[in-house]
C-alpha atoms as a PDB file:
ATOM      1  CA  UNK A   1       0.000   0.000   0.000  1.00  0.00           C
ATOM      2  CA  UNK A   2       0.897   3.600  -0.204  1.00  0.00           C
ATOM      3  CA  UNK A   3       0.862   6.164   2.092  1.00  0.00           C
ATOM      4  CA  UNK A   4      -2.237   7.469   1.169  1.00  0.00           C
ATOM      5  CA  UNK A   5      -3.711   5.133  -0.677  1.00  0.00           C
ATOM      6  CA  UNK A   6      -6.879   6.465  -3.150  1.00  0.00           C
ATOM      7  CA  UNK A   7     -10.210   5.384  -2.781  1.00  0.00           C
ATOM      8  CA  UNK A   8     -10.346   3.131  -6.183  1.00  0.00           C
ATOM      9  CA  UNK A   9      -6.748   1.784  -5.182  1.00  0.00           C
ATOM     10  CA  UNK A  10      -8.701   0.439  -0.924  1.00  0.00           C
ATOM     11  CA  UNK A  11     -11.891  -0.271  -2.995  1.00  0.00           C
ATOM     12  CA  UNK A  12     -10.384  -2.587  -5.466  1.00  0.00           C
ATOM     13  CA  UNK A  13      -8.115  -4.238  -2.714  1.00  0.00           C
ATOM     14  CA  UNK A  14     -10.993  -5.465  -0.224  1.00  0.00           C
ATOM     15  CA  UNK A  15     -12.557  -6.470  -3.300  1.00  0.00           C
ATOM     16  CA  UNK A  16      -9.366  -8.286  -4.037  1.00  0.00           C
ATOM     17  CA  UNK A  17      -9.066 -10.221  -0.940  1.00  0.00           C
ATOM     18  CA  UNK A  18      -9.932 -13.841  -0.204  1.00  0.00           C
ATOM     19  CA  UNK A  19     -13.269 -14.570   1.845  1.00  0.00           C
ATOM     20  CA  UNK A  20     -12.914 -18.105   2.463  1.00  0.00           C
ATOM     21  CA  UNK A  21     -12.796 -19.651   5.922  1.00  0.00           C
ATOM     22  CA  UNK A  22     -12.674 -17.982   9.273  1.00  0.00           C
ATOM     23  CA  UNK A  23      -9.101 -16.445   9.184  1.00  0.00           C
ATOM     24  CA  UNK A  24      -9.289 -12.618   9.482  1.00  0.00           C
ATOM     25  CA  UNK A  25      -5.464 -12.223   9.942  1.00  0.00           C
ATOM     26  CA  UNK A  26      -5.868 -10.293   6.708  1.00  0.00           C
ATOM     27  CA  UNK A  27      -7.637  -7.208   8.942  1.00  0.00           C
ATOM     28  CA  UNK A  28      -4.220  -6.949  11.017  1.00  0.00           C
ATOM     29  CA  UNK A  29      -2.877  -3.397  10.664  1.00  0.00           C
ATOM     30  CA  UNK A  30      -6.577  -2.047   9.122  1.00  0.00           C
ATOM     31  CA  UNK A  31      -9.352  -3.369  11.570  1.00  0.00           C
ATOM     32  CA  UNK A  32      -9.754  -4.269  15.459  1.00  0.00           C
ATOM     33  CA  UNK A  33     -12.260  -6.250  17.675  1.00  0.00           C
ATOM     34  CA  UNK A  34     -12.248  -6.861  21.552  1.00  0.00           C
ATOM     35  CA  UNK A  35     -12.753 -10.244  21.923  1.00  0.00           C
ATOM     36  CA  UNK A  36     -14.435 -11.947  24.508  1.00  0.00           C
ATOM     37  CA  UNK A  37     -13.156 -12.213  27.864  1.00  0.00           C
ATOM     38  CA  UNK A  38     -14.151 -15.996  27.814  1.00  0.00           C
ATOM     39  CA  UNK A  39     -11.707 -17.140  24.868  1.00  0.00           C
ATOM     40  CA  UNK A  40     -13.783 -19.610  23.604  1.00  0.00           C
ATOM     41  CA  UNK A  41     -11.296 -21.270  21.107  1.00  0.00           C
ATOM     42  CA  UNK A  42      -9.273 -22.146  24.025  1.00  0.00           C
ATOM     43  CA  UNK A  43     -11.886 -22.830  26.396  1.00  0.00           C
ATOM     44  CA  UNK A  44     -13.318 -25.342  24.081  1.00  0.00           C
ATOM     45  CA  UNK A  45     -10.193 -27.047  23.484  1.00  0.00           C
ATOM     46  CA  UNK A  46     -10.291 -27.447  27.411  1.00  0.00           C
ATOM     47  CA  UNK A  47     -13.723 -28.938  26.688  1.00  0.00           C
ATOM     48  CA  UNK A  48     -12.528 -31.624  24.282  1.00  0.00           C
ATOM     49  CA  UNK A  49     -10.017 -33.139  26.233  1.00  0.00           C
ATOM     50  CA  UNK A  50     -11.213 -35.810  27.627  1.00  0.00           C
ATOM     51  CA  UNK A  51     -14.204 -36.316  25.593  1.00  0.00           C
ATOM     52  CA  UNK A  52     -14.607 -39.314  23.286  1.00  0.00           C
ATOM     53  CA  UNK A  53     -16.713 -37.885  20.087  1.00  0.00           C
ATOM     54  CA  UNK A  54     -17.217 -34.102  19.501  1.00  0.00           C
ATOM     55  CA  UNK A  55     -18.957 -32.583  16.683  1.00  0.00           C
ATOM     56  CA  UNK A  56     -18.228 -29.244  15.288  1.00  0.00           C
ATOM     57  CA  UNK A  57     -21.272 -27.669  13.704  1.00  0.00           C
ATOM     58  CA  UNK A  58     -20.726 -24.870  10.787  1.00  0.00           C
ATOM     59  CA  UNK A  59     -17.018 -24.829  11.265  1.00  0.00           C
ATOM     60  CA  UNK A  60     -16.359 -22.517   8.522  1.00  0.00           C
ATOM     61  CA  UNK A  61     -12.737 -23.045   7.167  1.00  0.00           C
ATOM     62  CA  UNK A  62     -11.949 -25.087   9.910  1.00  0.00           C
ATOM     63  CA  UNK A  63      -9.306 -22.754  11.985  1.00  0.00           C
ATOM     64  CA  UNK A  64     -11.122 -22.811  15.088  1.00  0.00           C
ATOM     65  CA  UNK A  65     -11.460 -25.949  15.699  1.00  0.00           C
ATOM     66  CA  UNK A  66      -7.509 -26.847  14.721  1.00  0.00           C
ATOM     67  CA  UNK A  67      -6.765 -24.557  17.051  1.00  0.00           C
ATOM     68  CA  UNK A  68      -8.879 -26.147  19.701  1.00  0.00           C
ATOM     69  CA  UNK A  69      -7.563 -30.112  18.948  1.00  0.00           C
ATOM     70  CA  UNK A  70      -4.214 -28.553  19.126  1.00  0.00           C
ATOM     71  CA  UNK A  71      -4.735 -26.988  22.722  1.00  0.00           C
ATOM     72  CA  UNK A  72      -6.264 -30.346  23.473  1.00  0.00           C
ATOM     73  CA  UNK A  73      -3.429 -32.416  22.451  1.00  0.00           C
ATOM     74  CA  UNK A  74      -3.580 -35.989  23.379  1.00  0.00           C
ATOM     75  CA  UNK A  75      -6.645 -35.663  25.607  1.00  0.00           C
ATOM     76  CA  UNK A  76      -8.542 -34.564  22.662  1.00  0.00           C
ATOM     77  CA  UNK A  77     -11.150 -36.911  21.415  1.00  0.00           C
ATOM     78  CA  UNK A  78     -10.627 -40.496  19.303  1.00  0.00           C
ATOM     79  CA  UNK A  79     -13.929 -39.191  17.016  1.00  0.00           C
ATOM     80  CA  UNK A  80     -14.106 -36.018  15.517  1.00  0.00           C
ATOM     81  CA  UNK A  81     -16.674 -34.363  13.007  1.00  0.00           C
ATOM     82  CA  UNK A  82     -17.286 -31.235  11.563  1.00  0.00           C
ATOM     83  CA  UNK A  83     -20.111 -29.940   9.492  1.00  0.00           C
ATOM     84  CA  UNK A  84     -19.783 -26.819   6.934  1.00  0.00           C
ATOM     85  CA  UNK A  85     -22.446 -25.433   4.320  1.00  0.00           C
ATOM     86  CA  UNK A  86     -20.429 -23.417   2.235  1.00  0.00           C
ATOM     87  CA  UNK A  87     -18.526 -25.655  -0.548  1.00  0.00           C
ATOM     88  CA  UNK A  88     -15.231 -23.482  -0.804  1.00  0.00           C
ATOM     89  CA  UNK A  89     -14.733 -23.533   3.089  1.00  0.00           C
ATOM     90  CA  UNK A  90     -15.700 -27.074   3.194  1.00  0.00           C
ATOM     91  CA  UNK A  91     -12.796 -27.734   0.871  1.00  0.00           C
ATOM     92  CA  UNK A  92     -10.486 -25.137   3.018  1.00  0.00           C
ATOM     93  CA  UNK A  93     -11.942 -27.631   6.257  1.00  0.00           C
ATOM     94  CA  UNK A  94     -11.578 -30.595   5.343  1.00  0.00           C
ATOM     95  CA  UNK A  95      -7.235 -29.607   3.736  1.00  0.00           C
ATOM     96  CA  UNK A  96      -6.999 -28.093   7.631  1.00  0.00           C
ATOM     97  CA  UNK A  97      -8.436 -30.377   9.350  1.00  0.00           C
ATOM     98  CA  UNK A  98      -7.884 -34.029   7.449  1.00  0.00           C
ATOM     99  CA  UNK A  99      -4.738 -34.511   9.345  1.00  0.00           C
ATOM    100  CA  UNK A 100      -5.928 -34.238  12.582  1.00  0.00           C
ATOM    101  CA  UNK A 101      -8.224 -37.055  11.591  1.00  0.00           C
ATOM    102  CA  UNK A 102     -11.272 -35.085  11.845  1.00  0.00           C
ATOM    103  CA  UNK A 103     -14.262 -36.003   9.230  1.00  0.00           C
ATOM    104  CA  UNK A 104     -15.704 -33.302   7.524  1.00  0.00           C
ATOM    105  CA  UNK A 105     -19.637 -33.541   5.912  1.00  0.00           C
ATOM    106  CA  UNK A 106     -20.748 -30.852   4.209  1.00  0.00           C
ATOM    107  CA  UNK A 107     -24.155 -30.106   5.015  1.00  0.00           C
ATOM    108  CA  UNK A 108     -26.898 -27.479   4.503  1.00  0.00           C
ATOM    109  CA  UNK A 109     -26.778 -24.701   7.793  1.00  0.00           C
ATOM    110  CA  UNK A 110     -30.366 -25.471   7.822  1.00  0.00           C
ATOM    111  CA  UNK A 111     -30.824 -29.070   7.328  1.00  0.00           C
ATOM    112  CA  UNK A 112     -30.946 -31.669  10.177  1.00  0.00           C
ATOM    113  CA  UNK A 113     -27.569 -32.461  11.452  1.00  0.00           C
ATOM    114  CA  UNK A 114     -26.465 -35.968   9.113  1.00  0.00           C
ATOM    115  CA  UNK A 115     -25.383 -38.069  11.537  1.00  0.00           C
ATOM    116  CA  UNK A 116     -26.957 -40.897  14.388  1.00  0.00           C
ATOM    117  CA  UNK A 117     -28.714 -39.877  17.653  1.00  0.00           C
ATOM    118  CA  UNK A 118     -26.900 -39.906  20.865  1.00  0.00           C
ATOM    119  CA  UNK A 119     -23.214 -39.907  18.750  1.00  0.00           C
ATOM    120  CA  UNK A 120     -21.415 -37.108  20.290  1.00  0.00           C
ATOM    121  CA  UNK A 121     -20.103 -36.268  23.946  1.00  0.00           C
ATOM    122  CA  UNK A 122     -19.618 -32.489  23.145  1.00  0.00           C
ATOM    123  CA  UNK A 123     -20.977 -30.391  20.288  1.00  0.00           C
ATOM    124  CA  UNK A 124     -19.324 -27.303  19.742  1.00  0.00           C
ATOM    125  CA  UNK A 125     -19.852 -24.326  17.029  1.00  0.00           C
ATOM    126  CA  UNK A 126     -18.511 -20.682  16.730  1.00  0.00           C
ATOM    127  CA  UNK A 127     -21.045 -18.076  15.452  1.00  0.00           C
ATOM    128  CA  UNK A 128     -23.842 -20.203  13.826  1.00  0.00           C
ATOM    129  CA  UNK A 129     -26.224 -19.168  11.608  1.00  0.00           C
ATOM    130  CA  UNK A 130     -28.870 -19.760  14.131  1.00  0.00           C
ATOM    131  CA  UNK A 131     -28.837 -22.608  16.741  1.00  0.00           C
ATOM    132  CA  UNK A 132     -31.345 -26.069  15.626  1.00  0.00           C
ATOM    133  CA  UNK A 133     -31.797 -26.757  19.348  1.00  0.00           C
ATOM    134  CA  UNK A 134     -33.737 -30.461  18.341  1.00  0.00           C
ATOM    135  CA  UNK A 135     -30.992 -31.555  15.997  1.00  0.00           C
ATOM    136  CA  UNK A 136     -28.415 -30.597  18.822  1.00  0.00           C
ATOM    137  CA  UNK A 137     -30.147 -32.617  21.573  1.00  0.00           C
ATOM    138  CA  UNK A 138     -30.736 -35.133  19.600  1.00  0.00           C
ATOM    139  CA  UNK A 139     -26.801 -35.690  18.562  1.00  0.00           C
ATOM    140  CA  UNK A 140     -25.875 -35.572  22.271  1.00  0.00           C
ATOM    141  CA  UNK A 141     -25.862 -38.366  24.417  1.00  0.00           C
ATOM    142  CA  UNK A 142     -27.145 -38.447  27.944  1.00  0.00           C
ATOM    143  CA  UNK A 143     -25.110 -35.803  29.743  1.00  0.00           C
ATOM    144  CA  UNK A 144     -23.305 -33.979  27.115  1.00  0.00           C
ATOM    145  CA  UNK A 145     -22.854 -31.005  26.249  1.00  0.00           C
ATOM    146  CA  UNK A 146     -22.935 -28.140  23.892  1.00  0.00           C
ATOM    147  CA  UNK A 147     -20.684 -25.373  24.111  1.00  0.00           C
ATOM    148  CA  UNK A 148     -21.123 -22.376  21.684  1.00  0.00           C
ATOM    149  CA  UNK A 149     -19.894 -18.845  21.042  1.00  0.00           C
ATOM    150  CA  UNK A 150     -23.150 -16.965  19.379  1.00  0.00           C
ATOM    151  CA  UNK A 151     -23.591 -13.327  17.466  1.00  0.00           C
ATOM    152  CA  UNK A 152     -25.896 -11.539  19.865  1.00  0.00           C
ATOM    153  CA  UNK A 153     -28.643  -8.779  18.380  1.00  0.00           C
ATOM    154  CA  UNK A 154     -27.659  -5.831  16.506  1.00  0.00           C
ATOM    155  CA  UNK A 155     -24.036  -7.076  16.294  1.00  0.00           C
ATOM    156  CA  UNK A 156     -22.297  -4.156  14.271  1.00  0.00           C
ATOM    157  CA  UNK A 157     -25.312  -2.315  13.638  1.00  0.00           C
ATOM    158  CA  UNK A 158     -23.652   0.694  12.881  1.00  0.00           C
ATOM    159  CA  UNK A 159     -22.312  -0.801   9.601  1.00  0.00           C
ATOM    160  CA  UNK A 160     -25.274  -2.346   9.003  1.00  0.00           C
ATOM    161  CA  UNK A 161     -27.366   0.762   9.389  1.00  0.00           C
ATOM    162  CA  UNK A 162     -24.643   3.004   8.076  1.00  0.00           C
ATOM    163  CA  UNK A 163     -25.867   1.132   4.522  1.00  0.00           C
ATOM    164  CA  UNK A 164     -29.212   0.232   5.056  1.00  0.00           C
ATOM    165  CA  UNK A 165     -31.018   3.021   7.314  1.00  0.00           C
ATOM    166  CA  UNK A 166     -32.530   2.606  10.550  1.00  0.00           C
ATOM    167  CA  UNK A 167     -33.897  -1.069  10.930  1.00  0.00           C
ATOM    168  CA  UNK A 168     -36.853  -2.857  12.799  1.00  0.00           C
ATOM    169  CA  UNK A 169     -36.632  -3.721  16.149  1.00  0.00           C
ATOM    170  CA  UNK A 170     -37.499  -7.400  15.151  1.00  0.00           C
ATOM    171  CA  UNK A 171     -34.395  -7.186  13.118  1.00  0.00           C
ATOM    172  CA  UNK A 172     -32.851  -5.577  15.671  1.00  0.00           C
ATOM    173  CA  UNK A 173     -33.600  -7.652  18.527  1.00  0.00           C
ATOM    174  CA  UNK A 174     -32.960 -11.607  17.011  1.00  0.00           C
ATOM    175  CA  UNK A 175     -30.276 -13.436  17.851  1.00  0.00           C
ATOM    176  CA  UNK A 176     -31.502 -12.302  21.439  1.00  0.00           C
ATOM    177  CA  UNK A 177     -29.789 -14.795  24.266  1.00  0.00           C
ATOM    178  CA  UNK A 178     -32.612 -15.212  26.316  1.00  0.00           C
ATOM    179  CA  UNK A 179     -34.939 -16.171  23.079  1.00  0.00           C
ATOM    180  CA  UNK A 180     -32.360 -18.709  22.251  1.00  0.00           C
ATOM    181  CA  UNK A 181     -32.128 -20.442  26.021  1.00  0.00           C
ATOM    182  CA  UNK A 182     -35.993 -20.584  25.617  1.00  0.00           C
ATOM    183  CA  UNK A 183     -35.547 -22.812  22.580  1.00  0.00           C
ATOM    184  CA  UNK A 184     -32.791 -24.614  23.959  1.00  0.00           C
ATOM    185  CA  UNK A 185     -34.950 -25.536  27.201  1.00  0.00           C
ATOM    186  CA  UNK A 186     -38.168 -26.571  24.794  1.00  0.00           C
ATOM    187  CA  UNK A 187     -36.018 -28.993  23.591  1.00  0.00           C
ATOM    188  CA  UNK A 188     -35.147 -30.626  26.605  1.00  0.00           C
ATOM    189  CA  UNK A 189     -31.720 -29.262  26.962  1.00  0.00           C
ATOM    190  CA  UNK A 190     -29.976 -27.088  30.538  1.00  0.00           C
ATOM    191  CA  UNK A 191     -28.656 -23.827  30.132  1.00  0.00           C
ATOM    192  CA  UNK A 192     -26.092 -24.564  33.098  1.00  0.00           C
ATOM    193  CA  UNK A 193     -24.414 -21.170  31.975  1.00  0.00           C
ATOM    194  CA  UNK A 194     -25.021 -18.237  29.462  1.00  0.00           C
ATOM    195  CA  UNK A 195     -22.873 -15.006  29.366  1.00  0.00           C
ATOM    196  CA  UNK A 196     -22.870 -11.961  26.925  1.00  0.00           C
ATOM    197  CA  UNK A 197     -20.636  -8.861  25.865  1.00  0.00           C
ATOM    198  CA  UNK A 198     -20.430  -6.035  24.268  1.00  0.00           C
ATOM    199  CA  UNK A 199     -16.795  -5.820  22.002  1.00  0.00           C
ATOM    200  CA  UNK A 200     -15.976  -2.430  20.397  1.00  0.00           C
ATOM    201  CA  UNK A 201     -14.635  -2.482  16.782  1.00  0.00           C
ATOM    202  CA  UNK A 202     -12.723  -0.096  14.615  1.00  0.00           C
ATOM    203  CA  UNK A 203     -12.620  -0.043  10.958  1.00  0.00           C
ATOM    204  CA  UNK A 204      -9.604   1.895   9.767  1.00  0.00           C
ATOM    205  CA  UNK A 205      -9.994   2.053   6.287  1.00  0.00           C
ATOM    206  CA  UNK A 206     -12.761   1.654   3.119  1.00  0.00           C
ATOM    207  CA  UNK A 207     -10.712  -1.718   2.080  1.00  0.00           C
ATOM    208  CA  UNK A 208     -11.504  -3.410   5.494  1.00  0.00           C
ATOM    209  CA  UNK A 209     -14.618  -2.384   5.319  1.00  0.00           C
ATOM    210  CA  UNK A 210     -15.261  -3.855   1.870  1.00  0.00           C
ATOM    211  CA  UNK A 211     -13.391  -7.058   2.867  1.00  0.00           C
ATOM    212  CA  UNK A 212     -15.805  -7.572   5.797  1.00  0.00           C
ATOM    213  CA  UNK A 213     -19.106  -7.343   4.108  1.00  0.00           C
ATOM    214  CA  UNK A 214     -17.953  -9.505   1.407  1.00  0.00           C
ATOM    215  CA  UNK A 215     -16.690 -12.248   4.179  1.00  0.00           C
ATOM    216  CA  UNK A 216     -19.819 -11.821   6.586  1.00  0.00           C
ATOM    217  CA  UNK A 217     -22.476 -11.775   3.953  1.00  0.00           C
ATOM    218  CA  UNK A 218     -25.424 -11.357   6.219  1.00  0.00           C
ATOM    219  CA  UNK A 219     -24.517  -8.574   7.113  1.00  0.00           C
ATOM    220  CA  UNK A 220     -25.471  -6.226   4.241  1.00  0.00           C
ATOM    221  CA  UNK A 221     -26.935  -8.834   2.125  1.00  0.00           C
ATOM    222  CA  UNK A 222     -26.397  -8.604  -1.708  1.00  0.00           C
ATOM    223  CA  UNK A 223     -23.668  -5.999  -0.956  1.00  0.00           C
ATOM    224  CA  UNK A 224     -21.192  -5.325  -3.986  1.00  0.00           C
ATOM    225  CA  UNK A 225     -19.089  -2.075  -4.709  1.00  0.00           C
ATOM    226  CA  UNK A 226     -20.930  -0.709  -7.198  1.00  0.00           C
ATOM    227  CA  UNK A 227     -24.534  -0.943  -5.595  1.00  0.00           C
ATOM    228  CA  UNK A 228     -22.517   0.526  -2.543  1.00  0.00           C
ATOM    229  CA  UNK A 229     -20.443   3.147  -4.619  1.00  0.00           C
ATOM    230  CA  UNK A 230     -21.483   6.464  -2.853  1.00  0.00           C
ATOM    231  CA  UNK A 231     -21.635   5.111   0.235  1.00  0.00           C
ATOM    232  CA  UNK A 232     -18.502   3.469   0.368  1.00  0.00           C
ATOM    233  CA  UNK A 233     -16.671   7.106  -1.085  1.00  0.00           C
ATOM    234  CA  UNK A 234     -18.576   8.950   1.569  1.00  0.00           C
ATOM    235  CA  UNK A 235     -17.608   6.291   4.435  1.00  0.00           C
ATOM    236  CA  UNK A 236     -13.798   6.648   3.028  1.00  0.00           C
ATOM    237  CA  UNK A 237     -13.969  10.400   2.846  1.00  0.00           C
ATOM    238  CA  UNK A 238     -15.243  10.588   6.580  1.00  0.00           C
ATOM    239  CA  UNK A 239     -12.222   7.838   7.788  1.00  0.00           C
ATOM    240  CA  UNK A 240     -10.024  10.217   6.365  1.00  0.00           C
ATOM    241  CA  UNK A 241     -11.294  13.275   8.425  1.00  0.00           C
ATOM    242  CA  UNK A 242     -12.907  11.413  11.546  1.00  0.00           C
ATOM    243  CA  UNK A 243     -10.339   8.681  11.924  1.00  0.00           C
ATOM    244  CA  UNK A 244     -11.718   5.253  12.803  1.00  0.00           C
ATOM    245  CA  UNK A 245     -15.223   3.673  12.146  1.00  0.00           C
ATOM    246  CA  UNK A 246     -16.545   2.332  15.156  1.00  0.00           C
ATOM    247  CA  UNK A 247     -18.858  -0.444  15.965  1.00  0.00           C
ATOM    248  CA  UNK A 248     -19.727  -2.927  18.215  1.00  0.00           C
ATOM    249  CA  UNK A 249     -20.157  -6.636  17.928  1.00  0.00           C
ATOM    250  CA  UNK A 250     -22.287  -8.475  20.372  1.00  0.00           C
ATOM    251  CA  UNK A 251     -21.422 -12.415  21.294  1.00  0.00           C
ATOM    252  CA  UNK A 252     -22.935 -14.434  24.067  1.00  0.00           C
ATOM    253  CA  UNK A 253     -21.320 -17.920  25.347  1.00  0.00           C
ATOM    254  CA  UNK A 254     -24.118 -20.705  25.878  1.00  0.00           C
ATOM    255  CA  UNK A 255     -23.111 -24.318  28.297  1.00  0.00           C
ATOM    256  CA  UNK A 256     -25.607 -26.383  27.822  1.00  0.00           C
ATOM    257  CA  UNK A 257     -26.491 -29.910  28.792  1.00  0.00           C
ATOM    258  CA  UNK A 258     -28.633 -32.606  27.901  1.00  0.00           C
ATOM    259  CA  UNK A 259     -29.502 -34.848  31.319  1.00  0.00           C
ATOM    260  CA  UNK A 260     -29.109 -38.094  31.499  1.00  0.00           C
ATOM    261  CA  UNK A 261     -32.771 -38.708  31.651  1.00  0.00           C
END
């Protein structure tokens, strides 16, 4: 990059940038966000040791979960599985995670869960698209557990509504933790714990910007440049004077069990 790089030059270079998979080491330098006090990577690495068959669910590209086998180490499970949607980070998953053994099924986000009932000691996933609360107890046996990181409501709103205007409080409000232990109780399941935060974020230039709403697609849905154009120029042209764009993400950390009867 330059030292003052031009609007077309940060345009064209989020555009540029690869979207599969969960790494956003590409952000390092141009974009920050707090993460949760928790650390759930590493907590849930803690939770696999030990274990004899986790599941994964929407693992994206797969990083998370090597990370988490790796803090295992030998404790972690003899059984591993991993489910993905998306066909370019299911190929990105299964390259990552193949060597550690670890079985990869692609799988529709919103399709029941393709394997047995009672198969897995600990279910894990990282940001779902929304929790299936029946498929999940139905996967666990008697006195496992699942152990998620969620998006809370209006995570990074202010993007969001810096391109789409003011939106409804339903919108607003889903992905609301106490909705979601509601459906996780209807199905039978414990909410032994549930915690939530607030994380500030700071977008320092048009290009992370761009990158990020072409990696976390719900966000802005059907976002490109050009259908964005002004607003992108007029977002770069206030960086420039204002510094930073700041939002906040919202994440809440569900420990769930199913009982033995």
């Amino acid at each position: 990059m330059t030292a003052n790089p031009s609007f077309e030059d940060l345009v064209a270079e989020g555009a540029a940038a690869p979207t599969e998979g969960w790494d956003f080491s590409w952000f390092e330098g141009r974009a920050t966000e707090a993460r949760p006090s928790w650390g759930y990577a590493r907590s849930a690495g803690e939770r696999l040791a030990g274990v004899r068959a986790a599941l994964d669910v929407q693992t994206g590209g797969g990083e998370v979960l090597d990370f988490a086998l790796g803090t295992a180490g030998p404790a972690r499970p003899g059984a591993v599985a991993a489910t993905e949607g998306w066909p370019p980070n299911v190929a990105k998953a299964t390259a990552l995670l193949r060597p550690r053994g670890v079985v990869v099924v692609a799988a529709p986000d919103d399709a029941p869960l393709p394997f047995a009932g009672e198969t897995f000691d600990l279910v894990l996933s990282r940001h779902p698209v929304r929790p299936y609360w029946d498929e999940i107890a139905r996967v666990l046996r008697p006195g496992g557990t699942y152990f998620a990181q969620h998006v809370g409501p209006a995570s990074v709103f202010e993007l969001v509504e810096y391109f789409l205007g003011p939106q409804p409080e339903e919108v607003r409000s889903a992905r609301d933790p106490e909705r979601e232990r509601a459906g996780a109780e209807a199905a039978g399941l414990v909410v032994a714990g549930l915690r939530a935060e607030r994380l500030r974020m700071e977008f320092h230039d048009v290009a992370a910007v761009v990158h990020f709403l072409r990696k976390v697609v719900w966000m802005v849905p059907g976002f490109t440049v050009e259908a964005y154009e002004p607003r992108l120029r007029a977002l770069h042209e206030r960086i420039g004077q204002e510094g930073p764009f700041v939002a906040h993400s919202t994440r809440h950390l569900f420990d769930v069990r199913k009982p033995h009867s």
